[in-house]
PDB file of N, CA and C in Angstrom:
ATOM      1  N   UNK A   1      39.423 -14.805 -49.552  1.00  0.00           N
ATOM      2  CA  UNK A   1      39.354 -13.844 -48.466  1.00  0.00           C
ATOM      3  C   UNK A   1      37.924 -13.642 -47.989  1.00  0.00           C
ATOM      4  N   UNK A   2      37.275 -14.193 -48.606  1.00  0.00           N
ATOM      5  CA  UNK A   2      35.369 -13.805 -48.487  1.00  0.00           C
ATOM      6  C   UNK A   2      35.004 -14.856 -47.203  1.00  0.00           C
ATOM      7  N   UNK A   3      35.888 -16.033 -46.922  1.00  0.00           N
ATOM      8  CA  UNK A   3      35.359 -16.498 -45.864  1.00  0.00           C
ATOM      9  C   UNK A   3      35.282 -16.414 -44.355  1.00  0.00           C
ATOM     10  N   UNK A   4      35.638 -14.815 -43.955  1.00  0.00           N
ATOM     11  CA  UNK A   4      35.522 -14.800 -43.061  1.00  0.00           C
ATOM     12  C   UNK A   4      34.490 -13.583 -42.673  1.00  0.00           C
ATOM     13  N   UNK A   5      33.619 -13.369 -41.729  1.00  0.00           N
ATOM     14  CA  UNK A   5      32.423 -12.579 -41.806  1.00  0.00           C
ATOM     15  C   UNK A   5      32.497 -11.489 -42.110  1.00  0.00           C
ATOM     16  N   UNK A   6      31.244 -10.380 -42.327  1.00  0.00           N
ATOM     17  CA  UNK A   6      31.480  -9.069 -42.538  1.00  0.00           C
ATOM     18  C   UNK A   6      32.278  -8.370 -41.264  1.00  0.00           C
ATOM     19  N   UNK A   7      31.753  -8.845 -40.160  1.00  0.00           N
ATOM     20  CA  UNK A   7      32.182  -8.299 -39.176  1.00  0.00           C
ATOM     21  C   UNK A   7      33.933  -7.940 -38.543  1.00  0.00           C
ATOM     22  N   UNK A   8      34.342  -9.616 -38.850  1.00  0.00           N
ATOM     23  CA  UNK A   8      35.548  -9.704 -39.380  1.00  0.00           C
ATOM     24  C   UNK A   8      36.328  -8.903 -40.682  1.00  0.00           C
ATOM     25  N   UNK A   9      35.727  -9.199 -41.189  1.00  0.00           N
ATOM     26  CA  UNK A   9      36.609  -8.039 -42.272  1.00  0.00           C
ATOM     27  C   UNK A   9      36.842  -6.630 -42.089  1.00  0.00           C
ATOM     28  N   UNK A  10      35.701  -6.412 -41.577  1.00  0.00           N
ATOM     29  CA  UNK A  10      35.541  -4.437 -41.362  1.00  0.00           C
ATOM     30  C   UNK A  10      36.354  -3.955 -39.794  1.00  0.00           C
ATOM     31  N   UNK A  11      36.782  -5.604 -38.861  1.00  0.00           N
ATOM     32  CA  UNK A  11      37.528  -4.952 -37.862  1.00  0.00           C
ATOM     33  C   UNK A  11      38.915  -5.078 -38.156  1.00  0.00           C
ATOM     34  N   UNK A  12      39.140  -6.157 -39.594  1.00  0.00           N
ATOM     35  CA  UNK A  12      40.328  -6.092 -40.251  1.00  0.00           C
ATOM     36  C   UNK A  12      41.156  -5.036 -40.917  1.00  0.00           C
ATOM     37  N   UNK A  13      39.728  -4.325 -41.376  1.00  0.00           N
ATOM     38  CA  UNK A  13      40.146  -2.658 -42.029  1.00  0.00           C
ATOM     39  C   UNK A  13      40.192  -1.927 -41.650  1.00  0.00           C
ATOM     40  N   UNK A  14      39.554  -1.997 -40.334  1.00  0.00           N
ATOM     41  CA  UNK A  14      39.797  -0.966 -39.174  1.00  0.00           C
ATOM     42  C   UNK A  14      41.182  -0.730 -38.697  1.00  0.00           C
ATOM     43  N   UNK A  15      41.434  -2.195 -38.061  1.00  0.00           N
ATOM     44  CA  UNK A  15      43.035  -2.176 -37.489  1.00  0.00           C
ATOM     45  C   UNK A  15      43.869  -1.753 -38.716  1.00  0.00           C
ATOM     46  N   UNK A  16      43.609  -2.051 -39.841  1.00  0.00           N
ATOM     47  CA  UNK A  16      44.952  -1.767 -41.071  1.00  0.00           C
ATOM     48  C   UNK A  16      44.781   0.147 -40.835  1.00  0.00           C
ATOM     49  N   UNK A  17      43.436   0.684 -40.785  1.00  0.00           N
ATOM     50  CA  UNK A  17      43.903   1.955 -41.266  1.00  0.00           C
ATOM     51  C   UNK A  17      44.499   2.915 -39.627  1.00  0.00           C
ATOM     52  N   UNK A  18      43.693   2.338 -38.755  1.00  0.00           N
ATOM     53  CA  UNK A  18      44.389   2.757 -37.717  1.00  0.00           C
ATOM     54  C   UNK A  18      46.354   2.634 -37.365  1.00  0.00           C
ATOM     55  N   UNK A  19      46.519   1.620 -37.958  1.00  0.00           N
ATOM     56  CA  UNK A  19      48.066   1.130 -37.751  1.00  0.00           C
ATOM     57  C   UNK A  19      48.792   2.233 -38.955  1.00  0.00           C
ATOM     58  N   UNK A  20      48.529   2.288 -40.058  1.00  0.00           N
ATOM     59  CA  UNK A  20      48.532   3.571 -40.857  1.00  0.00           C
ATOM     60  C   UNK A  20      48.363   5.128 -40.845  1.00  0.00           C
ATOM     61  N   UNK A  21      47.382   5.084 -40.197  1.00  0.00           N
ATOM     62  CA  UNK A  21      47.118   6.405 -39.319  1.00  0.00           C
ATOM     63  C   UNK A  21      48.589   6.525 -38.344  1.00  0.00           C
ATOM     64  N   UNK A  22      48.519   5.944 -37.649  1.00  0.00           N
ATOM     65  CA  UNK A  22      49.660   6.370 -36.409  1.00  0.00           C
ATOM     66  C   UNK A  22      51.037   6.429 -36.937  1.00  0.00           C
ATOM     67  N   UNK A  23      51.713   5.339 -38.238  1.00  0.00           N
ATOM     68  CA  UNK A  23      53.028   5.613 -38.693  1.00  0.00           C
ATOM     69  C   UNK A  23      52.610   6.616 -39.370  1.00  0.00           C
ATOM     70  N   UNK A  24      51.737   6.836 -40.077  1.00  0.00           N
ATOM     71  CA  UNK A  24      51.730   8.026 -40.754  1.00  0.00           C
ATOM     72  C   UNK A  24      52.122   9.250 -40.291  1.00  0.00           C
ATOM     73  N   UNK A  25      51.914   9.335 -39.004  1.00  0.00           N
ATOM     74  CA  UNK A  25      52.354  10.285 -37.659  1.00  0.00           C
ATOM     75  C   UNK A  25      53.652  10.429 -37.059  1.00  0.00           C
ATOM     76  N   UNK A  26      54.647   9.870 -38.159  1.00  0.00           N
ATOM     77  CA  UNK A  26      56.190   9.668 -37.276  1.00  0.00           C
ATOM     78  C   UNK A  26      56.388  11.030 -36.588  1.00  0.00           C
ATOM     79  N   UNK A  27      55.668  11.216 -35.465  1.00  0.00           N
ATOM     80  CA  UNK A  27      56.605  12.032 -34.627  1.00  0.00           C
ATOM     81  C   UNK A  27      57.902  11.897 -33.723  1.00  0.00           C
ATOM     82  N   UNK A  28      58.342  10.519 -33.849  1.00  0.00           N
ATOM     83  CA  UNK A  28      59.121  10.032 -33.180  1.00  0.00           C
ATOM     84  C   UNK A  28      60.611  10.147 -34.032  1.00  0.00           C
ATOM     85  N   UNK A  29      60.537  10.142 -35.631  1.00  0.00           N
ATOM     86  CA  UNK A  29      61.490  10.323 -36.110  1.00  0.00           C
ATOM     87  C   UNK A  29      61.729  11.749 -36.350  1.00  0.00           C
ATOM     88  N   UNK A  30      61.515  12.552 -36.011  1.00  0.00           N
ATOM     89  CA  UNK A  30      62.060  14.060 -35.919  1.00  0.00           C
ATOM     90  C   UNK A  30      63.250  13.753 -35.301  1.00  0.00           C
ATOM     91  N   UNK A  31      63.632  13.275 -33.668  1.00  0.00           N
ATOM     92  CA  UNK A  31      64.730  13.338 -33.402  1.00  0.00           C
ATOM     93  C   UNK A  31      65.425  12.407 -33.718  1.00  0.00           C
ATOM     94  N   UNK A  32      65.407  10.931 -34.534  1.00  0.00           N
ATOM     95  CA  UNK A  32      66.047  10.707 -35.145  1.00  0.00           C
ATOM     96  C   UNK A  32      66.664  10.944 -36.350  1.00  0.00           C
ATOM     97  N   UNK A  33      66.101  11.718 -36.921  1.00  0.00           N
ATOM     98  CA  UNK A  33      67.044  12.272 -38.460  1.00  0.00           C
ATOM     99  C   UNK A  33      68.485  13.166 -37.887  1.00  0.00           C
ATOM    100  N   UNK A  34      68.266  13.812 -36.824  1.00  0.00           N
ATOM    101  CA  UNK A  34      69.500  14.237 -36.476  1.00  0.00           C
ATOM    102  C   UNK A  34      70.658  12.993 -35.557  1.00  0.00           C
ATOM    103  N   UNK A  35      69.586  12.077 -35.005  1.00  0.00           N
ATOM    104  CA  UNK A  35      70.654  11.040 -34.457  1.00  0.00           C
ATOM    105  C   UNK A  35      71.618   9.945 -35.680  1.00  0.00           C
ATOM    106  N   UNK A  36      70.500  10.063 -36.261  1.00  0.00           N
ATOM    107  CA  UNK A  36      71.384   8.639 -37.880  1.00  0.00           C
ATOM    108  C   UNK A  36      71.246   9.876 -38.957  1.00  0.00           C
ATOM    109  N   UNK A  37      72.649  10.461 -39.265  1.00  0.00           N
ATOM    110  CA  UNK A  37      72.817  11.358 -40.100  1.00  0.00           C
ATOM    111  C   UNK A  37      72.377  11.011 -41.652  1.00  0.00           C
ATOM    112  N   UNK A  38      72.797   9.754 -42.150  1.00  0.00           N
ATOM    113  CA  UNK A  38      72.350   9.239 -43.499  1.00  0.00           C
ATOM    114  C   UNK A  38      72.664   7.669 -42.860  1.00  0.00           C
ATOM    115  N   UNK A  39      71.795   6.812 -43.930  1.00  0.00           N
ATOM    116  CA  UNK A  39      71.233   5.938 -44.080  1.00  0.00           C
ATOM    117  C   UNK A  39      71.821   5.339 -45.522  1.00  0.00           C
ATOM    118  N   UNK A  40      72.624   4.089 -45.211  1.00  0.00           N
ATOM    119  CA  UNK A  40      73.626   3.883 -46.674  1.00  0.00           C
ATOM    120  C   UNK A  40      74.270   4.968 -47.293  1.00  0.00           C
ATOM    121  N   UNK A  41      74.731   5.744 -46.148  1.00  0.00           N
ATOM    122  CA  UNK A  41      75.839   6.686 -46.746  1.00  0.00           C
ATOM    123  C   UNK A  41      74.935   7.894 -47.901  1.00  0.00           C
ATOM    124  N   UNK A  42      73.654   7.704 -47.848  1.00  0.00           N
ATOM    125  CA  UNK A  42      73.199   9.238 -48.570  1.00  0.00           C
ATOM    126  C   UNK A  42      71.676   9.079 -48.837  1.00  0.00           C
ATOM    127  N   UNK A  43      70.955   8.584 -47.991  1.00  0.00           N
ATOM    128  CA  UNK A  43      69.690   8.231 -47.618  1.00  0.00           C
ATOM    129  C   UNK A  43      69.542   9.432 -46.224  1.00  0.00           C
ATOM    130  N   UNK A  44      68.773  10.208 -45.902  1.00  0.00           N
ATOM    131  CA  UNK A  44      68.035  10.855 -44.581  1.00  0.00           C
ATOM    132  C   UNK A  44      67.109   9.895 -44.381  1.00  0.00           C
ATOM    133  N   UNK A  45      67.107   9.831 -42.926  1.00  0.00           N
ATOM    134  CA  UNK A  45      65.951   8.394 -42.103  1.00  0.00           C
ATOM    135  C   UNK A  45      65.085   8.875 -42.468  1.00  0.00           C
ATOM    136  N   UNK A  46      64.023  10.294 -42.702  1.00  0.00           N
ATOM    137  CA  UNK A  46      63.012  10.293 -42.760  1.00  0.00           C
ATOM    138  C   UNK A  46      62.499  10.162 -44.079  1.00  0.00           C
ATOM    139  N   UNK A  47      63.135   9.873 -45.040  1.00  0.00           N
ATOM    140  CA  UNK A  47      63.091   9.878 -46.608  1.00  0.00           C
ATOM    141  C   UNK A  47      62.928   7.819 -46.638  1.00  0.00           C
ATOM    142  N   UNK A  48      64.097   7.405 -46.091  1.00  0.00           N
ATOM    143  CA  UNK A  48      63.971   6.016 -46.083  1.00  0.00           C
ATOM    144  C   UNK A  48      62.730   5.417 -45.310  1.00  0.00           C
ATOM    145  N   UNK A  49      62.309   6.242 -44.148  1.00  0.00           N
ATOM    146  CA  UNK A  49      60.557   5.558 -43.935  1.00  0.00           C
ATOM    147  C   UNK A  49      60.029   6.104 -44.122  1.00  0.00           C
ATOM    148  N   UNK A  50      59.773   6.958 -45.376  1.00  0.00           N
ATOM    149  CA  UNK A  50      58.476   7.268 -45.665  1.00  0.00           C
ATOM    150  C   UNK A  50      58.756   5.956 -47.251  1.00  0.00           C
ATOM    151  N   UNK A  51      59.640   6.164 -47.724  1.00  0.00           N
ATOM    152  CA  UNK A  51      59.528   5.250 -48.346  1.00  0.00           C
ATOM    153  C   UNK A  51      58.883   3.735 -48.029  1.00  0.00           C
ATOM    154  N   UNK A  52      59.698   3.194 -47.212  1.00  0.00           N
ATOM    155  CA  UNK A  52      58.813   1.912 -46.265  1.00  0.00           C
ATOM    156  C   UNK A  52      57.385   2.068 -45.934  1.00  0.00           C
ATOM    157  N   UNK A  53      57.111   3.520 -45.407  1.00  0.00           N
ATOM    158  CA  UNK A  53      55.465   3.928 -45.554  1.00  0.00           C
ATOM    159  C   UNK A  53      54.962   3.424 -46.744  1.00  0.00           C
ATOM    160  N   UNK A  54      55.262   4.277 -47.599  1.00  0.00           N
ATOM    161  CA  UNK A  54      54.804   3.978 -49.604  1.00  0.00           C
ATOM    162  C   UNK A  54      54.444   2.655 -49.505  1.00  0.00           C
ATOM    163  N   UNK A  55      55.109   1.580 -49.590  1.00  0.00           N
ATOM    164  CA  UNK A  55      55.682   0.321 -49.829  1.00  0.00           C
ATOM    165  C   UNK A  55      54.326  -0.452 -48.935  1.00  0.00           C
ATOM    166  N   UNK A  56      54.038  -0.419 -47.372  1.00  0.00           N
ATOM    167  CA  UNK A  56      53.416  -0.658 -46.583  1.00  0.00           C
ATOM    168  C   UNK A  56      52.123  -0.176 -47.252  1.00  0.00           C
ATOM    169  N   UNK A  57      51.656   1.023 -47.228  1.00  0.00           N
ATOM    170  CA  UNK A  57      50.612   1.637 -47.586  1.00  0.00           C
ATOM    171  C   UNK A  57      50.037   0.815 -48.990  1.00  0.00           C
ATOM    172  N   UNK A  58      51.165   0.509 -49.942  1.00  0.00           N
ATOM    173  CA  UNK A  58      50.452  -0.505 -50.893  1.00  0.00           C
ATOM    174  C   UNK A  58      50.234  -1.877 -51.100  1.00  0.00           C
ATOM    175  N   UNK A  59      50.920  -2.505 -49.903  1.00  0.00           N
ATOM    176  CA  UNK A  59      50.425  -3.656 -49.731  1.00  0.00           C
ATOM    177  C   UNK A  59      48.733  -3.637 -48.564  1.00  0.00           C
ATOM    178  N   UNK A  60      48.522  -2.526 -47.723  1.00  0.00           N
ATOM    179  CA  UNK A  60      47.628  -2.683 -46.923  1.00  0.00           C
ATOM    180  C   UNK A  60      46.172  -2.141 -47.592  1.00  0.00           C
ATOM    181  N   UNK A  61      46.783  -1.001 -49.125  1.00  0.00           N
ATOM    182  CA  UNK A  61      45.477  -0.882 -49.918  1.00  0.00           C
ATOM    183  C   UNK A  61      45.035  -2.313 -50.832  1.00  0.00           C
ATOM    184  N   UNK A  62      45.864  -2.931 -50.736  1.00  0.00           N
ATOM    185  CA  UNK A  62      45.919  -4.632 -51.382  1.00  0.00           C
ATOM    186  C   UNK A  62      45.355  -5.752 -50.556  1.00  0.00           C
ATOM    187  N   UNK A  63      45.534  -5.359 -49.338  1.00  0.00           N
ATOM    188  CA  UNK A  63      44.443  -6.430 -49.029  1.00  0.00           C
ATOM    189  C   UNK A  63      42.904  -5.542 -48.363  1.00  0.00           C
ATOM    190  N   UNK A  64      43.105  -4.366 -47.946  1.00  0.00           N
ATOM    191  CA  UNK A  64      41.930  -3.724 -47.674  1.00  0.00           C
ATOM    192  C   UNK A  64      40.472  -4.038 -49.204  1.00  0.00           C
ATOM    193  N   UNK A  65      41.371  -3.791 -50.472  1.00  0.00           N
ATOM    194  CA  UNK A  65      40.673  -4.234 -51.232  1.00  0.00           C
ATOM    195  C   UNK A  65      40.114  -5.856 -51.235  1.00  0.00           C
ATOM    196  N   UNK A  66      40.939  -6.571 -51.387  1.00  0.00           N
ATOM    197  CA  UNK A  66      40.663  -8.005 -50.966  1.00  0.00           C
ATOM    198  C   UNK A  66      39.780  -8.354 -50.207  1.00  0.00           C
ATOM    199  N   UNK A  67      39.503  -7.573 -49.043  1.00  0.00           N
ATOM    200  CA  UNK A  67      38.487  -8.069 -48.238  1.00  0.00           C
ATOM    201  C   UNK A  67      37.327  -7.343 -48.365  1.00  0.00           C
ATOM    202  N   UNK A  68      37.183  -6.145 -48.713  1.00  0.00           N
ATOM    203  CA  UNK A  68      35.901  -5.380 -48.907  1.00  0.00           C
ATOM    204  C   UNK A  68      35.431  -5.185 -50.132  1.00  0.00           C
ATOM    205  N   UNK A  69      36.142  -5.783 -51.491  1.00  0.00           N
ATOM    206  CA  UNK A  69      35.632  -5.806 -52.173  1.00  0.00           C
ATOM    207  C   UNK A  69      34.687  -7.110 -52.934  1.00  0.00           C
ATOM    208  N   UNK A  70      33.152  -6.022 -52.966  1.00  0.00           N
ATOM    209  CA  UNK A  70      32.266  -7.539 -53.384  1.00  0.00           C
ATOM    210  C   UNK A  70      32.376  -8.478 -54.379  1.00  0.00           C
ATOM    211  N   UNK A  71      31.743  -9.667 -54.541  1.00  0.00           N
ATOM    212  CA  UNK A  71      32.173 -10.435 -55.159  1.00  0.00           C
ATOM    213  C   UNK A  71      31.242 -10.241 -56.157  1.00  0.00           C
ATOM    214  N   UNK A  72      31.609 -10.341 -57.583  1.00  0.00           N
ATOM    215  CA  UNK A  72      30.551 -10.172 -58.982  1.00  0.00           C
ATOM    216  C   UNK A  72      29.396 -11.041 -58.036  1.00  0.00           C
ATOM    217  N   UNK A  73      28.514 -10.610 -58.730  1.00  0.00           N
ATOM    218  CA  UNK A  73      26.794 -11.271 -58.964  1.00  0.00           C
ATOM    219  C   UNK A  73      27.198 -12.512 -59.466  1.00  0.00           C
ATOM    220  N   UNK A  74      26.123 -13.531 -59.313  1.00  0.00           N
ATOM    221  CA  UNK A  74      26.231 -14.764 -59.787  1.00  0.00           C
ATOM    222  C   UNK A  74      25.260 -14.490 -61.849  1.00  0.00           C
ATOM    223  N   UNK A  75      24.579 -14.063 -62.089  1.00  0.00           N
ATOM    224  CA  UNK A  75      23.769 -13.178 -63.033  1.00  0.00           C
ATOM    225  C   UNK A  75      25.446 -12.996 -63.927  1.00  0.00           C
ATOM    226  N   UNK A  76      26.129 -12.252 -63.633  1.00  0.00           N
ATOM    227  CA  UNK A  76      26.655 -11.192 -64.052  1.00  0.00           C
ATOM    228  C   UNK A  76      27.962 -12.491 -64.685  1.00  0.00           C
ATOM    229  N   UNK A  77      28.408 -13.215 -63.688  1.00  0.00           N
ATOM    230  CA  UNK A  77      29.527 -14.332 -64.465  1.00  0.00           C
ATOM    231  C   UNK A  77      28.884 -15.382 -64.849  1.00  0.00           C
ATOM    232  N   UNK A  78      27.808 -15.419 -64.826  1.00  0.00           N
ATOM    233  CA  UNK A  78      26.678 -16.337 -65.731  1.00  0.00           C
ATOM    234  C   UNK A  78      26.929 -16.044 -67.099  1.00  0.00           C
ATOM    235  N   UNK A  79      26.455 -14.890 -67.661  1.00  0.00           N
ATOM    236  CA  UNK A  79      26.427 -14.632 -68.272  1.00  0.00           C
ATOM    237  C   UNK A  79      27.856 -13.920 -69.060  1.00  0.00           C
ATOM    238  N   UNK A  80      28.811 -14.082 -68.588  1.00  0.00           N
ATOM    239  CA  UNK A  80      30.246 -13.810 -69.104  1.00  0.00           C
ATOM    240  C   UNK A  80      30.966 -14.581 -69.604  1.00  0.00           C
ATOM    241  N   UNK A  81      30.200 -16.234 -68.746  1.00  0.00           N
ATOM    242  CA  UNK A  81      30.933 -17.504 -68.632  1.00  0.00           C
ATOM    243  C   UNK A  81      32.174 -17.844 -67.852  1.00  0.00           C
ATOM    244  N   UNK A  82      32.181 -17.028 -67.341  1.00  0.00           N
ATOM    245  CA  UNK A  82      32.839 -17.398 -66.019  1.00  0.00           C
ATOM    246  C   UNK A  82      32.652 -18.618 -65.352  1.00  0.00           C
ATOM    247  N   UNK A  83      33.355 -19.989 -65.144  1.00  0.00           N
ATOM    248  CA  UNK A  83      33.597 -20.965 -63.956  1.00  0.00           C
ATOM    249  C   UNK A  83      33.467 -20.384 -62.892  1.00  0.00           C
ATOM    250  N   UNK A  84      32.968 -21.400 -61.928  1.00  0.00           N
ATOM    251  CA  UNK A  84      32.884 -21.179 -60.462  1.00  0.00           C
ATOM    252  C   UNK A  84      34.488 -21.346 -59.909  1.00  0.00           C
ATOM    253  N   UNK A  85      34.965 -22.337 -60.382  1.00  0.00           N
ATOM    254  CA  UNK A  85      36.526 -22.784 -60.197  1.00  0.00           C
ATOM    255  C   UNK A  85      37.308 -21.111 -60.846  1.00  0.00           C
ATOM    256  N   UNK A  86      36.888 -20.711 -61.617  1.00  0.00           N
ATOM    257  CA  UNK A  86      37.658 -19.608 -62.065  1.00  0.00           C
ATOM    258  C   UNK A  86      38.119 -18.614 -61.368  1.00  0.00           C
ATOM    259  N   UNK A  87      36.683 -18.356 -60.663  1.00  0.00           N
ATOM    260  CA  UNK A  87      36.166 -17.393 -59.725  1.00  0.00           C
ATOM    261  C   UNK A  87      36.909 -17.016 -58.518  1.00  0.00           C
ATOM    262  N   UNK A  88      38.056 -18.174 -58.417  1.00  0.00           N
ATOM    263  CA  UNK A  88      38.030 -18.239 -56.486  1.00  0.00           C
ATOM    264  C   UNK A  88      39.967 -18.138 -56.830  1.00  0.00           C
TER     265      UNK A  88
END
């Protein structure tokens, strides 16, 4: 994930938390919980996407990490013995 620039990455984490930000905001499902009464017969819609939220939210803290997080020191898996092949 490191090969693409800083610049790139940080407008990558941008768009993830903005797209998060706004479902996070379901104002749109207020009037659907009264239109779809249950969801598999005993699910409420707004219980079933926030769940899908959950779910979303931990795949997008999964790659937010991925891309902003630095890579060890070269010093530091030197001395651990760490492979370069290991590394990647």
């Amino acid at each position: 994930m490191k090969k693409f620039s800083f610049r790139m990455r940080f407008a990558l984490v941008t768009a993830i938390v903005l797209v998060m930000f706004l479902l996070h905001n379901n104002f749109w499902s207020w009037q659907l919980d009264a239109s779809f009464p249950l969801l598999f017969g005993f699910m409420p819609f707004a219980f079933s996407y926030y769940i899908f939220y959950t779910i979303l939210a931990t795949a997008a803290m999964y790659i937010t990490i991925l891309l902003i997080w630095p890579d060890p020191s070269e010093d530091l898996t030197s001395s651990v013995g760490v492979k370069e092949e290991e590394r990647e």
